[in-house]
C-alpha atoms as a PDB file:
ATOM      1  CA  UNK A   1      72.756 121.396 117.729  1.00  0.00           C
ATOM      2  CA  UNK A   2      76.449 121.135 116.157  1.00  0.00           C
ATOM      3  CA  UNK A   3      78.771 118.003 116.428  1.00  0.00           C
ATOM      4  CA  UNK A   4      82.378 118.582 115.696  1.00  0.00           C
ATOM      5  CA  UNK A   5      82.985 115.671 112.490  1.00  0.00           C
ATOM      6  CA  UNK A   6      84.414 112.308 113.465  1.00  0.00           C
ATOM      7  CA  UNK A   7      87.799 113.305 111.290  1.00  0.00           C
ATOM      8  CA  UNK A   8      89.085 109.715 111.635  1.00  0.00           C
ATOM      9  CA  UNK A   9      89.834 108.439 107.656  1.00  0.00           C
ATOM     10  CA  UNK A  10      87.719 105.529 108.178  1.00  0.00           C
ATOM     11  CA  UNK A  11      85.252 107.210 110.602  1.00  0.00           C
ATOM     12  CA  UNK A  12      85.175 104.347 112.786  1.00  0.00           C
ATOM     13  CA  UNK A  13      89.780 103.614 113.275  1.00  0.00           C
ATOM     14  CA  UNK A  14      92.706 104.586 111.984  1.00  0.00           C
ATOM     15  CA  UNK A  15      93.446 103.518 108.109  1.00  0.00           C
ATOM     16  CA  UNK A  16      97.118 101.880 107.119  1.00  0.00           C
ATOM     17  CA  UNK A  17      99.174 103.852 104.940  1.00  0.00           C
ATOM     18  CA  UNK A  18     102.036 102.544 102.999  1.00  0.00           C
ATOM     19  CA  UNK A  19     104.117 106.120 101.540  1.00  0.00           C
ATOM     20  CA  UNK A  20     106.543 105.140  99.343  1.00  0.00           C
ATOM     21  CA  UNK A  21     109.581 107.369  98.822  1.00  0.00           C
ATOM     22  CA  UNK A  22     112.345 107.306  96.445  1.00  0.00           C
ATOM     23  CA  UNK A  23     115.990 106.044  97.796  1.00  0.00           C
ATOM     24  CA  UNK A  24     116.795 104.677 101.420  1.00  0.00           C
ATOM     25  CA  UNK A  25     115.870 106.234 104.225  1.00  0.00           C
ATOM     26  CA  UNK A  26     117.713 104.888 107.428  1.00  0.00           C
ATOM     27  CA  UNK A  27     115.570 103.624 110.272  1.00  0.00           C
ATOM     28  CA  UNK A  28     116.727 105.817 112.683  1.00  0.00           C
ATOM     29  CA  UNK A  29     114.145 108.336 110.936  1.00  0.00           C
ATOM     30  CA  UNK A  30     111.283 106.373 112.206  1.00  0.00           C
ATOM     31  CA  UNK A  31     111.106 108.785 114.972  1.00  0.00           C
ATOM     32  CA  UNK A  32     110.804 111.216 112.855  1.00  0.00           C
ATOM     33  CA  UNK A  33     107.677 109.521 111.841  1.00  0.00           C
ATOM     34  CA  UNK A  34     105.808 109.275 114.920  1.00  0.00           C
ATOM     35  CA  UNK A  35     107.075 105.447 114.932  1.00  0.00           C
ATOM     36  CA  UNK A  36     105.484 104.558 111.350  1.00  0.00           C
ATOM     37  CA  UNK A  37     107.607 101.749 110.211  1.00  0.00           C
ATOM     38  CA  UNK A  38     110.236 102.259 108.031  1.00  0.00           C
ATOM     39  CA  UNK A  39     111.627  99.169 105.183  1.00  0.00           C
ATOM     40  CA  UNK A  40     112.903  99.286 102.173  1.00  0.00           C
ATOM     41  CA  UNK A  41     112.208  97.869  99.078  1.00  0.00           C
ATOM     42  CA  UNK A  42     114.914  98.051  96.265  1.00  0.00           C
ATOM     43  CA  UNK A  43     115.967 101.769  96.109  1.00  0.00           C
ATOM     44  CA  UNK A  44     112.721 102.760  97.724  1.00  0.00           C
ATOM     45  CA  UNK A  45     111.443 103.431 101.348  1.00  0.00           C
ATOM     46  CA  UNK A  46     108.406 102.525 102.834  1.00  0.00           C
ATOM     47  CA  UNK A  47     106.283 104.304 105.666  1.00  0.00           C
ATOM     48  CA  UNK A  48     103.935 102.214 106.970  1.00  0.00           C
ATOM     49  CA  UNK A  49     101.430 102.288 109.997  1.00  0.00           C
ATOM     50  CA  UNK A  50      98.340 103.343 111.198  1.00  0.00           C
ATOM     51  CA  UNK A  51      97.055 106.880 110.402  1.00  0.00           C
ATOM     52  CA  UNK A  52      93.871 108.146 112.507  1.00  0.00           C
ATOM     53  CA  UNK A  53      92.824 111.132 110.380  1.00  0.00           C
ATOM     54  CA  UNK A  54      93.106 112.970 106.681  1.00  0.00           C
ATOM     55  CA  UNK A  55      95.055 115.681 108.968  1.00  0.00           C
ATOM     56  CA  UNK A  56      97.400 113.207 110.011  1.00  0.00           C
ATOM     57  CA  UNK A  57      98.456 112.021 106.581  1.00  0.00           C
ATOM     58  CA  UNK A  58      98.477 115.580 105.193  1.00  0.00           C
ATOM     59  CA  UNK A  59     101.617 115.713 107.897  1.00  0.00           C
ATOM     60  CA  UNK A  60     102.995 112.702 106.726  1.00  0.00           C
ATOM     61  CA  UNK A  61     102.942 113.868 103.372  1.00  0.00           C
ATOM     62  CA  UNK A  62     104.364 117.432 104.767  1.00  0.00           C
ATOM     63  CA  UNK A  63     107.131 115.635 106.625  1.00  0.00           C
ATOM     64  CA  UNK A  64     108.104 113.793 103.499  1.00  0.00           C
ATOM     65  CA  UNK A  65     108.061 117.121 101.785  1.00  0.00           C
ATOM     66  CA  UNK A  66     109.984 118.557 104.239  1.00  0.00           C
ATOM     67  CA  UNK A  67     113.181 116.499 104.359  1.00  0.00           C
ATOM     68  CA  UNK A  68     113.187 117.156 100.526  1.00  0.00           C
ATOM     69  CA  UNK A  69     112.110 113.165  99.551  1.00  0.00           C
ATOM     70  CA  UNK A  70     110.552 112.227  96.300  1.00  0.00           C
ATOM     71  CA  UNK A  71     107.143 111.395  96.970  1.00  0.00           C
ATOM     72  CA  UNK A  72     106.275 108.102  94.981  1.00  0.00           C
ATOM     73  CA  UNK A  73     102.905 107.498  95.978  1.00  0.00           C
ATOM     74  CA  UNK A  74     100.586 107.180  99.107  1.00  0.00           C
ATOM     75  CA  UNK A  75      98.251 103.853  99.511  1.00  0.00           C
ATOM     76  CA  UNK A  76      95.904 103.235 101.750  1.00  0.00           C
ATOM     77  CA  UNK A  77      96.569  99.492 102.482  1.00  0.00           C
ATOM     78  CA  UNK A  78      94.433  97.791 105.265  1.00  0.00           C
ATOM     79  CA  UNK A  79      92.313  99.280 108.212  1.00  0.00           C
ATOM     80  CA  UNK A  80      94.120  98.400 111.631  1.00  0.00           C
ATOM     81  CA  UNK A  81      92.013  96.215 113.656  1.00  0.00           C
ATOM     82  CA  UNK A  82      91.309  97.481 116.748  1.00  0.00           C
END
């Protein structure tokens, strides 16, 4: 008998992310993001939240890509509590 794979990063709940681009990104892009937070911190941005699967954060990383941002680096930073 086959299971499909529990694809959640954590297997159990969604993982925090913290993606940190390079210059400001306004907040009104947070939609953008599926509602991931958005704050800056000098000249960079963070995207924060809760992501529930490694597919998930490849379209994070895709939508970063996408509006042409420099990608500084990707952290997982705390698992959510449910």
């Amino acid at each position: 008998m086959s299971r499909e794979p529990d694809r959640r990063v954590d297997g159990c709940r969604p993982a925090v992310f913290q993606v940190r681009v390079q210059g400001r990104l306004d907040r009104a892009w947070e939609d953008w993001f599926e509602g991931l937070t958005i704050t800056h911190q000098g000249d960079d941005t963070l995207i924060t939240g809760p992501v529930v699967d490694q597919a998930a954060l490849h379209g994070l990383i895709r939508s970063v890509r996408d509006l042409g941002l420099p990608l500084v680096s990707v952290i997982r930073t705390d698992v959510e509590d449910p």
